[in-house]
PDB file of N, CA and C in Angstrom:
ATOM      1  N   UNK A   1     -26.001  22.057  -2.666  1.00  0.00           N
ATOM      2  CA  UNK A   1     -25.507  20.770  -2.236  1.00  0.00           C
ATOM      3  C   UNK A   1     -25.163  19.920  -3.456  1.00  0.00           C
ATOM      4  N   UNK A   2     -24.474  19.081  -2.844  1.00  0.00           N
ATOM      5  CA  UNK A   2     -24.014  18.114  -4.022  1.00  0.00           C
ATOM      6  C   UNK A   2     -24.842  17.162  -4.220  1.00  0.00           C
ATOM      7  N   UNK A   3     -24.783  16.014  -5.891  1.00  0.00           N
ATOM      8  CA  UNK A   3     -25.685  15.241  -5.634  1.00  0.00           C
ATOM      9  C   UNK A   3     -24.761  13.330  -5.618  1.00  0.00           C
ATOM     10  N   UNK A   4     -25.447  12.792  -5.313  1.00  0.00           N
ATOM     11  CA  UNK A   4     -24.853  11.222  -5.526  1.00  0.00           C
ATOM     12  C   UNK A   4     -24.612  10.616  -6.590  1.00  0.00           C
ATOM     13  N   UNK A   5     -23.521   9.818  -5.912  1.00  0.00           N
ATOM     14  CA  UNK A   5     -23.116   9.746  -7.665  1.00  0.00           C
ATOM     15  C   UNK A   5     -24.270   8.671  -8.132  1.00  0.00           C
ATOM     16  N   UNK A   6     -24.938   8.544  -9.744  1.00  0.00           N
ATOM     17  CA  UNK A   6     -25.433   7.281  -9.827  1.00  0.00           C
ATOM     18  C   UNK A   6     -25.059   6.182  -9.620  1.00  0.00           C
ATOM     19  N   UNK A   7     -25.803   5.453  -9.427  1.00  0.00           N
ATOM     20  CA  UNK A   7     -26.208   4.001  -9.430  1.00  0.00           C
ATOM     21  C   UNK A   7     -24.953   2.446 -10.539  1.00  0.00           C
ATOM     22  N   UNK A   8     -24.925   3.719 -11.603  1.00  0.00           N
ATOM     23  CA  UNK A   8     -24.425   3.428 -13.022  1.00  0.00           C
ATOM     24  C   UNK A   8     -22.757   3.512 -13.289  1.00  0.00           C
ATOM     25  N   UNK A   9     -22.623   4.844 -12.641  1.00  0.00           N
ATOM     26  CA  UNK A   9     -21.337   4.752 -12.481  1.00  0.00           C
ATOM     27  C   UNK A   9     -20.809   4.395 -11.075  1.00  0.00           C
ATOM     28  N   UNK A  10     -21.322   3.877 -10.225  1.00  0.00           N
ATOM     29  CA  UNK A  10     -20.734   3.085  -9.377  1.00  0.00           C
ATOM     30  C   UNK A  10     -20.370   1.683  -9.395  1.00  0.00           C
ATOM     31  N   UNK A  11     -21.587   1.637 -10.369  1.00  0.00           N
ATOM     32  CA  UNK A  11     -21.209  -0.028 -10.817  1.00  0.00           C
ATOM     33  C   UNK A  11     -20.052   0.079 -11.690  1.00  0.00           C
ATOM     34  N   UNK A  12     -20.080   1.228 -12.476  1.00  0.00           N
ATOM     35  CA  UNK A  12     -18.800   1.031 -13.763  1.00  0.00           C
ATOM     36  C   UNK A  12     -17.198   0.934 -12.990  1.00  0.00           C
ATOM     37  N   UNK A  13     -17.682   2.335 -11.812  1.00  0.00           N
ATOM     38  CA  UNK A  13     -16.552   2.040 -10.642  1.00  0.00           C
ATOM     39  C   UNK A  13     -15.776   0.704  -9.764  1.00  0.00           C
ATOM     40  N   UNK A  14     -17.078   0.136  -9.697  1.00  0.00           N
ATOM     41  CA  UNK A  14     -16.635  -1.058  -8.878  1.00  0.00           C
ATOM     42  C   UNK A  14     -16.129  -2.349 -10.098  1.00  0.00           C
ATOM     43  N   UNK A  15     -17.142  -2.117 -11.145  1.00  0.00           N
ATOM     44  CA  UNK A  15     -16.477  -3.229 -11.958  1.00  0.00           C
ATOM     45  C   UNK A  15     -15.025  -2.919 -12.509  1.00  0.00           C
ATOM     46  N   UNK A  16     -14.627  -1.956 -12.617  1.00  0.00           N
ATOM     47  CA  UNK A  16     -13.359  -1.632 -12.874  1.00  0.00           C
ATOM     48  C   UNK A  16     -12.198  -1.775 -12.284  1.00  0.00           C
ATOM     49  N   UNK A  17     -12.747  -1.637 -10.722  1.00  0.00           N
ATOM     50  CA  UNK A  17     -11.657  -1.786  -9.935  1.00  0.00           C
ATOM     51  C   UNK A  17     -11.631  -3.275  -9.575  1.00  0.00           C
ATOM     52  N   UNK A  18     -12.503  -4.232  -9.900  1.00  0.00           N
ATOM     53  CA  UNK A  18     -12.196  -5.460  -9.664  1.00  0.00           C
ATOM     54  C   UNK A  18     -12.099  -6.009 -10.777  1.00  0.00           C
ATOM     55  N   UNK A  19     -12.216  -5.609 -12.018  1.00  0.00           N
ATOM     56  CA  UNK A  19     -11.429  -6.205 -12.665  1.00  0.00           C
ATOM     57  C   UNK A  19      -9.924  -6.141 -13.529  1.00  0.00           C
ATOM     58  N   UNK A  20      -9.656  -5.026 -12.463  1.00  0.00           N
ATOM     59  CA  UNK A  20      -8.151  -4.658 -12.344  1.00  0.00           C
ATOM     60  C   UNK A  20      -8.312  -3.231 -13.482  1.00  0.00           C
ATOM     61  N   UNK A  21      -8.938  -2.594 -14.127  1.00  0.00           N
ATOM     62  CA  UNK A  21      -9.047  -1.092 -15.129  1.00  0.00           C
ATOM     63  C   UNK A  21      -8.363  -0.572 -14.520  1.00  0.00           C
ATOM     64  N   UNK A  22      -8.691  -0.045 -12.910  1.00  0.00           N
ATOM     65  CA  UNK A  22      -8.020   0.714 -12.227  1.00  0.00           C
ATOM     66  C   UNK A  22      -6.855   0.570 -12.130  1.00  0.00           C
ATOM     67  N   UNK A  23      -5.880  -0.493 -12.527  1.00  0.00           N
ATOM     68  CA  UNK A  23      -4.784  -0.693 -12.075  1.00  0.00           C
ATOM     69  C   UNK A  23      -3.654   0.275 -13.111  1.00  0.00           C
ATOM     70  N   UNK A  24      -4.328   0.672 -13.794  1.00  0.00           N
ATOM     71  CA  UNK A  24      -3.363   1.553 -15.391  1.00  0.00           C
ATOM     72  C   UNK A  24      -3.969   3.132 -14.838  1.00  0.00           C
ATOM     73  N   UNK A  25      -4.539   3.189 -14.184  1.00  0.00           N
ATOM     74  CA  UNK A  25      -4.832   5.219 -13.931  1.00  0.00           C
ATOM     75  C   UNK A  25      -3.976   5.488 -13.152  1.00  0.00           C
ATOM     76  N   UNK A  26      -3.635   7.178 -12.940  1.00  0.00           N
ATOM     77  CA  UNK A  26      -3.456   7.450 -12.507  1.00  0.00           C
ATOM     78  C   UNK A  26      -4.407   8.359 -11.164  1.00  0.00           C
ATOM     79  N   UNK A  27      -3.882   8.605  -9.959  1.00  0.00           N
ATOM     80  CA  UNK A  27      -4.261   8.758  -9.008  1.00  0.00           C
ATOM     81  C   UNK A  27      -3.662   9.771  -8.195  1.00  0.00           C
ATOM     82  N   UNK A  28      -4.866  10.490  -7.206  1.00  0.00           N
ATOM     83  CA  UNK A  28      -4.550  11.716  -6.512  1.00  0.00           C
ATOM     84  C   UNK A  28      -5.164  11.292  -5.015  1.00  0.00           C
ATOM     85  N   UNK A  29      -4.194  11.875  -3.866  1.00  0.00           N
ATOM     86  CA  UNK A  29      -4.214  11.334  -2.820  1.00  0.00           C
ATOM     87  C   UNK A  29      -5.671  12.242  -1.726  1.00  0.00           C
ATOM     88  N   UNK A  30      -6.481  12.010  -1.380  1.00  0.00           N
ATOM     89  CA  UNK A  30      -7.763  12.655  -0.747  1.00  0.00           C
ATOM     90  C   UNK A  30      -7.008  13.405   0.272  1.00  0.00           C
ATOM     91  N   UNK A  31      -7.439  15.399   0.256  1.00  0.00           N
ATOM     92  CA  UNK A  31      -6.303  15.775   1.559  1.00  0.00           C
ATOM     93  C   UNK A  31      -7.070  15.421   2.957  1.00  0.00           C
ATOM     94  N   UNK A  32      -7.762  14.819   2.794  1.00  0.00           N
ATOM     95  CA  UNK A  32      -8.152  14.818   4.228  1.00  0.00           C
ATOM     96  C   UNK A  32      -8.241  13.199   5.082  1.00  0.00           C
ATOM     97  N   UNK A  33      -8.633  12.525   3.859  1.00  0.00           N
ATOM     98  CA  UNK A  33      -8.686  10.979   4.587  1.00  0.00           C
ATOM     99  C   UNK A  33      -7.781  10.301   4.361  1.00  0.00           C
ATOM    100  N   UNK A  34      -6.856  11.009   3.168  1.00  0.00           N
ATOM    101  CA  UNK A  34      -5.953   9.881   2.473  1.00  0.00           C
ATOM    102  C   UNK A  34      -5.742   9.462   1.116  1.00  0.00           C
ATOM    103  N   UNK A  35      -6.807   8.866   1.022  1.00  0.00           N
ATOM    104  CA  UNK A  35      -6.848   7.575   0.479  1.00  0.00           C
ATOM    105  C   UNK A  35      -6.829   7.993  -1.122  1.00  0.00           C
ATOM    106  N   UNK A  36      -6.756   6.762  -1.967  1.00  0.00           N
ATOM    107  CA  UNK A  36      -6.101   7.143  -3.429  1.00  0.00           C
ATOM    108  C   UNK A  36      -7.337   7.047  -4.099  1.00  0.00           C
ATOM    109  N   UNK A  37      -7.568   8.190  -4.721  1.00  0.00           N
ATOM    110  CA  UNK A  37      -8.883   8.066  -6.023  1.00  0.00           C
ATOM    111  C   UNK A  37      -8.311   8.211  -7.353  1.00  0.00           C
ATOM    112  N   UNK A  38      -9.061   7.379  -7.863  1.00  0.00           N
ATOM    113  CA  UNK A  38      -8.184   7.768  -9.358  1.00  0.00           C
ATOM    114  C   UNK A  38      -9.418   8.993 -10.019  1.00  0.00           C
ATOM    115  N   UNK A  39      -7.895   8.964 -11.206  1.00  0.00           N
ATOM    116  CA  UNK A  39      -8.251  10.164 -11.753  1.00  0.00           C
ATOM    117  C   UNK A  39      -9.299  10.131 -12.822  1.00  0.00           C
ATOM    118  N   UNK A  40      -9.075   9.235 -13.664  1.00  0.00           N
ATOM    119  CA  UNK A  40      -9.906   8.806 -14.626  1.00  0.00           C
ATOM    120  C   UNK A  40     -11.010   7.287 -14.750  1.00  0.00           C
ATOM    121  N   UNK A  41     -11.726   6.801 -15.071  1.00  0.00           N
ATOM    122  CA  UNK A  41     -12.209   5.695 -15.196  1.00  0.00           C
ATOM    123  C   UNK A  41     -13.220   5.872 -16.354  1.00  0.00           C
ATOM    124  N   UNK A  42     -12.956   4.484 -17.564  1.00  0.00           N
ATOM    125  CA  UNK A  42     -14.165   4.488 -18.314  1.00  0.00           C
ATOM    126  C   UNK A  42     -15.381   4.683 -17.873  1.00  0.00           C
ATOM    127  N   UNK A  43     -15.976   5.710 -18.706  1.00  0.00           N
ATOM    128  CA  UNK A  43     -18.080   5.452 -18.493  1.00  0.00           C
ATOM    129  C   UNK A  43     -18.220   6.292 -17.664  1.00  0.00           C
ATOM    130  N   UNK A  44     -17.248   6.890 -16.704  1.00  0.00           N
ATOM    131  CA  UNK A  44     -17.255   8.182 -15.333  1.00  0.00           C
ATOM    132  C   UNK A  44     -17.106   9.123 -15.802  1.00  0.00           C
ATOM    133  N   UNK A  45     -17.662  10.439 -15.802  1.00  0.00           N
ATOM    134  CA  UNK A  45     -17.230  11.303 -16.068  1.00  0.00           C
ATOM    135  C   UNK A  45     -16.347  11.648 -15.152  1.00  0.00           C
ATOM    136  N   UNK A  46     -15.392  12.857 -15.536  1.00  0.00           N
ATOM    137  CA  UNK A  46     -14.182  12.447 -14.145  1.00  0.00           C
ATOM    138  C   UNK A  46     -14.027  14.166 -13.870  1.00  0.00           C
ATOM    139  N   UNK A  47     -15.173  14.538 -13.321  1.00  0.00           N
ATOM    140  CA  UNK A  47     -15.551  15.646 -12.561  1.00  0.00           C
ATOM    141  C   UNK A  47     -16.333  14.668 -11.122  1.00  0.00           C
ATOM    142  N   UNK A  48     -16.921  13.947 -11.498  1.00  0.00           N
ATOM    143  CA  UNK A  48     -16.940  13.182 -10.411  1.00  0.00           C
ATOM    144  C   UNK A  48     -16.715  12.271  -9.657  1.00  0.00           C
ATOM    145  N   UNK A  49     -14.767  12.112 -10.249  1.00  0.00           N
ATOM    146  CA  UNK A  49     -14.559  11.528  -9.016  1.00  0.00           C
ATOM    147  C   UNK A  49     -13.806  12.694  -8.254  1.00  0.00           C
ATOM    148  N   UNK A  50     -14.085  14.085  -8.655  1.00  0.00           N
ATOM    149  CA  UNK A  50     -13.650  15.224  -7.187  1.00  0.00           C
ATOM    150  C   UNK A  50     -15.213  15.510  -7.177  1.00  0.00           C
ATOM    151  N   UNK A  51     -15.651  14.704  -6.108  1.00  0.00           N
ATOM    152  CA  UNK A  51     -16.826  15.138  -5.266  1.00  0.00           C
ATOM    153  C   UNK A  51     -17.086  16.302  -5.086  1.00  0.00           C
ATOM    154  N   UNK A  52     -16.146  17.425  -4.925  1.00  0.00           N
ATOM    155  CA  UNK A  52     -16.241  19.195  -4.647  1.00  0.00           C
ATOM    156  C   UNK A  52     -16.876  19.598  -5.968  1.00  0.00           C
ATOM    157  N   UNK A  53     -16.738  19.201  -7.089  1.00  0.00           N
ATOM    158  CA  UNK A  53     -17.186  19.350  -8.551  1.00  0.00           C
ATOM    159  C   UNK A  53     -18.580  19.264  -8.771  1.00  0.00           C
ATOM    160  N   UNK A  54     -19.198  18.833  -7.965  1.00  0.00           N
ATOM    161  CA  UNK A  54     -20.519  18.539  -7.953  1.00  0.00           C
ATOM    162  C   UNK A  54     -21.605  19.094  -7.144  1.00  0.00           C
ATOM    163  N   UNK A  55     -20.807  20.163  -6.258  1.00  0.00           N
ATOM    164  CA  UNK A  55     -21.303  21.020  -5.674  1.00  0.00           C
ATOM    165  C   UNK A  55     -21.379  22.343  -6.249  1.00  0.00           C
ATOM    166  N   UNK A  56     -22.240  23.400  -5.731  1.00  0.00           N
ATOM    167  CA  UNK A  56     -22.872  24.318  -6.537  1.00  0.00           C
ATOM    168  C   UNK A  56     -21.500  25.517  -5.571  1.00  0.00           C
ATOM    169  N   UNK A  57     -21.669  25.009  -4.445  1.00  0.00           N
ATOM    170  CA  UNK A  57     -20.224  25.615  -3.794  1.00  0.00           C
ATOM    171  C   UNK A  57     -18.935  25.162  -2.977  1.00  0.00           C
ATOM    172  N   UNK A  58     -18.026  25.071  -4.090  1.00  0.00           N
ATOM    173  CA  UNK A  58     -17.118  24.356  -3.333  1.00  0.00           C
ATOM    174  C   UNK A  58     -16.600  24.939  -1.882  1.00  0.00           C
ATOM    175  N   UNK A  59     -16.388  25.672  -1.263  1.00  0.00           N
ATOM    176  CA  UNK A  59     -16.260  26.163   0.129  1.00  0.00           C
ATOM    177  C   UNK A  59     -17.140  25.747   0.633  1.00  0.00           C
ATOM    178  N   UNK A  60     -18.310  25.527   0.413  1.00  0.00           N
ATOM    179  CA  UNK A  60     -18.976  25.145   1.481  1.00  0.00           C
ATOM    180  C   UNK A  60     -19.114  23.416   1.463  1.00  0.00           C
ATOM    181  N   UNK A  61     -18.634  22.974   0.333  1.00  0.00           N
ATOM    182  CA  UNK A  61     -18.310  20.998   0.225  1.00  0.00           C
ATOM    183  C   UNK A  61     -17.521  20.954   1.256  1.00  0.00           C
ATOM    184  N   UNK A  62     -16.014  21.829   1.186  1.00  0.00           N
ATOM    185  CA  UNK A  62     -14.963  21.938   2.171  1.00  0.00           C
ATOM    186  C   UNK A  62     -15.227  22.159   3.170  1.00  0.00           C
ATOM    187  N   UNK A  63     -16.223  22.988   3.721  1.00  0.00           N
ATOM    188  CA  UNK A  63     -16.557  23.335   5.323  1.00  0.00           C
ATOM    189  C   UNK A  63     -17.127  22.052   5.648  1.00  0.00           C
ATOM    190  N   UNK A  64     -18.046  21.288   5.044  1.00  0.00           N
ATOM    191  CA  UNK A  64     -18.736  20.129   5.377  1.00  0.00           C
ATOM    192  C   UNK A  64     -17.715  18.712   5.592  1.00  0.00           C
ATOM    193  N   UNK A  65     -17.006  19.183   4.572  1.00  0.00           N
ATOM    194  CA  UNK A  65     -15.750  18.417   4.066  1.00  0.00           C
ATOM    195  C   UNK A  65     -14.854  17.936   5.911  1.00  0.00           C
ATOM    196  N   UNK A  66     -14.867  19.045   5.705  1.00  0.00           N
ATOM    197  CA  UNK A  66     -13.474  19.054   7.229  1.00  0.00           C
ATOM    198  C   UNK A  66     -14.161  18.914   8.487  1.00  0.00           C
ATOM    199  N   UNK A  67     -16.102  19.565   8.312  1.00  0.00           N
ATOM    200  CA  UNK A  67     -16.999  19.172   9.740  1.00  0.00           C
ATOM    201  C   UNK A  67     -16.644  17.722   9.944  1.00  0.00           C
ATOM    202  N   UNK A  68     -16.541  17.035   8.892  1.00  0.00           N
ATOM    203  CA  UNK A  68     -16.262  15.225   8.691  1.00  0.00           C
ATOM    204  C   UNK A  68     -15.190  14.708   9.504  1.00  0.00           C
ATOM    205  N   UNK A  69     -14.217  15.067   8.978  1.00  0.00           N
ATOM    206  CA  UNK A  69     -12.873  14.846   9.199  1.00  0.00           C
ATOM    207  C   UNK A  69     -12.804  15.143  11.259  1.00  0.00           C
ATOM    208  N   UNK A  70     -13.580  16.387  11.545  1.00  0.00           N
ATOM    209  CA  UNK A  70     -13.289  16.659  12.585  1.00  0.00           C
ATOM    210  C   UNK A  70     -14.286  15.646  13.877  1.00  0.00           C
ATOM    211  N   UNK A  71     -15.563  15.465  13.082  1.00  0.00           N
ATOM    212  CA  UNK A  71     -15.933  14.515  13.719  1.00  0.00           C
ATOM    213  C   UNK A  71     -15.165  12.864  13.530  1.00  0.00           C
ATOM    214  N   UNK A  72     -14.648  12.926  12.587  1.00  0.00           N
ATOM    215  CA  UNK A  72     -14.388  11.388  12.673  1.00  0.00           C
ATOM    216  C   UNK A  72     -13.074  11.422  13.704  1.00  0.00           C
ATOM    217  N   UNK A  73     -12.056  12.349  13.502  1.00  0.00           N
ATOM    218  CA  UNK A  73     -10.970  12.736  14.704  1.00  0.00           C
ATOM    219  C   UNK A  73     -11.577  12.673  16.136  1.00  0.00           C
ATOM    220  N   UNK A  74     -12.696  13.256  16.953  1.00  0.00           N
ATOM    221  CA  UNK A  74     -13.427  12.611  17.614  1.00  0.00           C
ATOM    222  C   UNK A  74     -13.189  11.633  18.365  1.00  0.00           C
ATOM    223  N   UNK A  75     -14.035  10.961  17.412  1.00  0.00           N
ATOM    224  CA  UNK A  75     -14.773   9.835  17.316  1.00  0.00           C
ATOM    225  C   UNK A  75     -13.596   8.859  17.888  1.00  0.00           C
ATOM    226  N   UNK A  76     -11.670   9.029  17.415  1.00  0.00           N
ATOM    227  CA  UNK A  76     -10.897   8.113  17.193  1.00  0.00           C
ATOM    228  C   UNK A  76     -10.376   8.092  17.825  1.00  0.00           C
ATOM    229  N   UNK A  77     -10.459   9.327  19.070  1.00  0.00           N
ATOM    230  CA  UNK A  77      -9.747   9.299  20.609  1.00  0.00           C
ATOM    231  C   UNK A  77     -10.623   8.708  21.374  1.00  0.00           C
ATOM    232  N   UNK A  78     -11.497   8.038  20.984  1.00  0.00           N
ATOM    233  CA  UNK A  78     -12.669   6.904  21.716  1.00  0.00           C
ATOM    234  C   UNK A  78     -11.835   5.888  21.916  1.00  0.00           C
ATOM    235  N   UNK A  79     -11.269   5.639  21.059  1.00  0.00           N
ATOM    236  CA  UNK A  79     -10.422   3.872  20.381  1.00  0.00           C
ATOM    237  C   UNK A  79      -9.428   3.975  20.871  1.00  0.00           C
ATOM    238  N   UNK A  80      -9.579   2.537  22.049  1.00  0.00           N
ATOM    239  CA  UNK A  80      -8.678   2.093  22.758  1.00  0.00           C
ATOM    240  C   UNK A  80      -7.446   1.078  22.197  1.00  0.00           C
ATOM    241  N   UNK A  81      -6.486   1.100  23.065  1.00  0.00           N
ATOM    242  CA  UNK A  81      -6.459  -0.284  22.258  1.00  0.00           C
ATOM    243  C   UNK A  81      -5.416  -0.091  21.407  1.00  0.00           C
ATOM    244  N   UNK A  82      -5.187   0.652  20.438  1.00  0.00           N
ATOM    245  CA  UNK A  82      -4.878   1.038  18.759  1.00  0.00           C
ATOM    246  C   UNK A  82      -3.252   0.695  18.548  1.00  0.00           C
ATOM    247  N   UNK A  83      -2.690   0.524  18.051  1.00  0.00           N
ATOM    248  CA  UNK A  83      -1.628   0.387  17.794  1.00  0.00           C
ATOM    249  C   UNK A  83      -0.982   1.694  17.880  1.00  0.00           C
ATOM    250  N   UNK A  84       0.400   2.177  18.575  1.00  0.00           N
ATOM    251  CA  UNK A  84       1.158   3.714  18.269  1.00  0.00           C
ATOM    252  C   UNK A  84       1.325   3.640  16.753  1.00  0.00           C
ATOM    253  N   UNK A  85       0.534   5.324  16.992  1.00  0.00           N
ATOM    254  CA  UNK A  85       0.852   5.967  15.735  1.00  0.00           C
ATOM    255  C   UNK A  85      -0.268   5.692  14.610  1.00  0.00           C
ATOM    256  N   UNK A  86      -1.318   5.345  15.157  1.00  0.00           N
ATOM    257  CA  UNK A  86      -2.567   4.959  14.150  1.00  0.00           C
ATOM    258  C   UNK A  86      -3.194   6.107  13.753  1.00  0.00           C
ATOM    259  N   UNK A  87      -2.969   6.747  15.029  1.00  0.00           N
ATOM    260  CA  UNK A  87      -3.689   8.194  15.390  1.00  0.00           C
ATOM    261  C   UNK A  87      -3.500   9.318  13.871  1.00  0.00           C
ATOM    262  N   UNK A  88      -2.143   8.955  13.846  1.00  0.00           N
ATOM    263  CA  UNK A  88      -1.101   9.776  12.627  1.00  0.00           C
ATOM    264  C   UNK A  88      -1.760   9.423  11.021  1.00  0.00           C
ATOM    265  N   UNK A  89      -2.557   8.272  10.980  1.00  0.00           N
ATOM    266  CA  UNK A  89      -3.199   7.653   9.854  1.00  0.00           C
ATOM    267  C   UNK A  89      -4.365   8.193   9.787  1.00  0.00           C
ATOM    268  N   UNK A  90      -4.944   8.926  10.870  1.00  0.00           N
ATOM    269  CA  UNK A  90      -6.592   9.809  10.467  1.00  0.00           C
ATOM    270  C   UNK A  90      -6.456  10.658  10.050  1.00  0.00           C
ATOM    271  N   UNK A  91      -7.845  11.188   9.432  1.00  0.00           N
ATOM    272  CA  UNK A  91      -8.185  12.188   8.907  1.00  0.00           C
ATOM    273  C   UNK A  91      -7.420  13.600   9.350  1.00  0.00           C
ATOM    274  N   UNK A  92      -7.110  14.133   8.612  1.00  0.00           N
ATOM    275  CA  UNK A  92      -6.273  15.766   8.244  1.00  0.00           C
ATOM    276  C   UNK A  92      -7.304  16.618   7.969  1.00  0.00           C
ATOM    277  N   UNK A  93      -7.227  18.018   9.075  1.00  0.00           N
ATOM    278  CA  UNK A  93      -7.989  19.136   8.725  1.00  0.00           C
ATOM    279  C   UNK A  93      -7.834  20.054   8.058  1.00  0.00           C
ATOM    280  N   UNK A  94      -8.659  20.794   7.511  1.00  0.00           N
ATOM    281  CA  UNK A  94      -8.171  21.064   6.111  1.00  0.00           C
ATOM    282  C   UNK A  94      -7.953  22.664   6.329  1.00  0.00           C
ATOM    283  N   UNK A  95      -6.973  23.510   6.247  1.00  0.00           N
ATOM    284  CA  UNK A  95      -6.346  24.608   6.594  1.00  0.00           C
ATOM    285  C   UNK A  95      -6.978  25.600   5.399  1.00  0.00           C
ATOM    286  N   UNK A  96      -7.513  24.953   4.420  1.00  0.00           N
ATOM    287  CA  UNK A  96      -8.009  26.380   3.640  1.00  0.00           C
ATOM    288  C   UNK A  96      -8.830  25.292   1.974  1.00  0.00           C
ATOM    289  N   UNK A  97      -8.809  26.059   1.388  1.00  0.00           N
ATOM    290  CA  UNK A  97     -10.159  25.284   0.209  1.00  0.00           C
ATOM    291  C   UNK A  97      -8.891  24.559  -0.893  1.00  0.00           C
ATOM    292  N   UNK A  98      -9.067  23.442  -1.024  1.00  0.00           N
ATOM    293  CA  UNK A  98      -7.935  22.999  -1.797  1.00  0.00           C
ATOM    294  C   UNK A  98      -8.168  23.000  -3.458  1.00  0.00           C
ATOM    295  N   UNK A  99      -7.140  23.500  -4.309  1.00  0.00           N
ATOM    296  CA  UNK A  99      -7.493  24.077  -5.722  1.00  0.00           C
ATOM    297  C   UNK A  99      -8.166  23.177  -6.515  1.00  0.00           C
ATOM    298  N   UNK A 100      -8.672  23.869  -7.819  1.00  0.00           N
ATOM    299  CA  UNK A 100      -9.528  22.745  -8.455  1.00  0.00           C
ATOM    300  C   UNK A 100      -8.561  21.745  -8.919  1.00  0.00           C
ATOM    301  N   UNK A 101      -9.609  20.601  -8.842  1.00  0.00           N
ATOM    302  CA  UNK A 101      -9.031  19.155  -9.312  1.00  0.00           C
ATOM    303  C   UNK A 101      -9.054  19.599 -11.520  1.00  0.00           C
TER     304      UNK A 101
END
């Protein structure tokens, strides 16, 4: 299993991104939720910001990875209501182990 990130570099994370650091990296898009992580950040080592890196097996981060994704898909045909086409904005299942970062 993987472990969490510290304490230390989350703070370095968050202070960075609010005080705009983040705004000069570059960035890779998450295949399953989306969303933009960057690639680099001072004080991070930047094996962890690919979470799979920190596992002892990446196939099995990914199986856990996409159990996620499939529960949160779920979860999102609960939600009434939603605007068309929100549906199209969730989580993506993941068709096979995606290469190293």
């Amino acid at each position: 299993m993987g472990k969490r990130i510290s304490i230390g570099h989350t703070r370095k994370l968050l202070n960075a991104a609010l005080g705009g650091a983040l705004d000069e990296v570059s960035y890779r898009k998450d295949p399953v939720f989306g969303f933009e992580v960057p690639e680099s950040c001072e004080g991070v080592p930047s094996e962890i910001l690919e979470p799979a890196n920190t596992w002892g097996n990446r196939e099995e981060y990914y199986r856990k990875y996409d159990a996620l994704a499939a529960a949160s898909s779920r979860t999102s045909r609960c939600w009434r209501g939603l605007p068309p086409g929100t549906a199209a904005h969730g989580p993506k299942r993941l068709t096979g182990v995606p290469s190293r970062a």
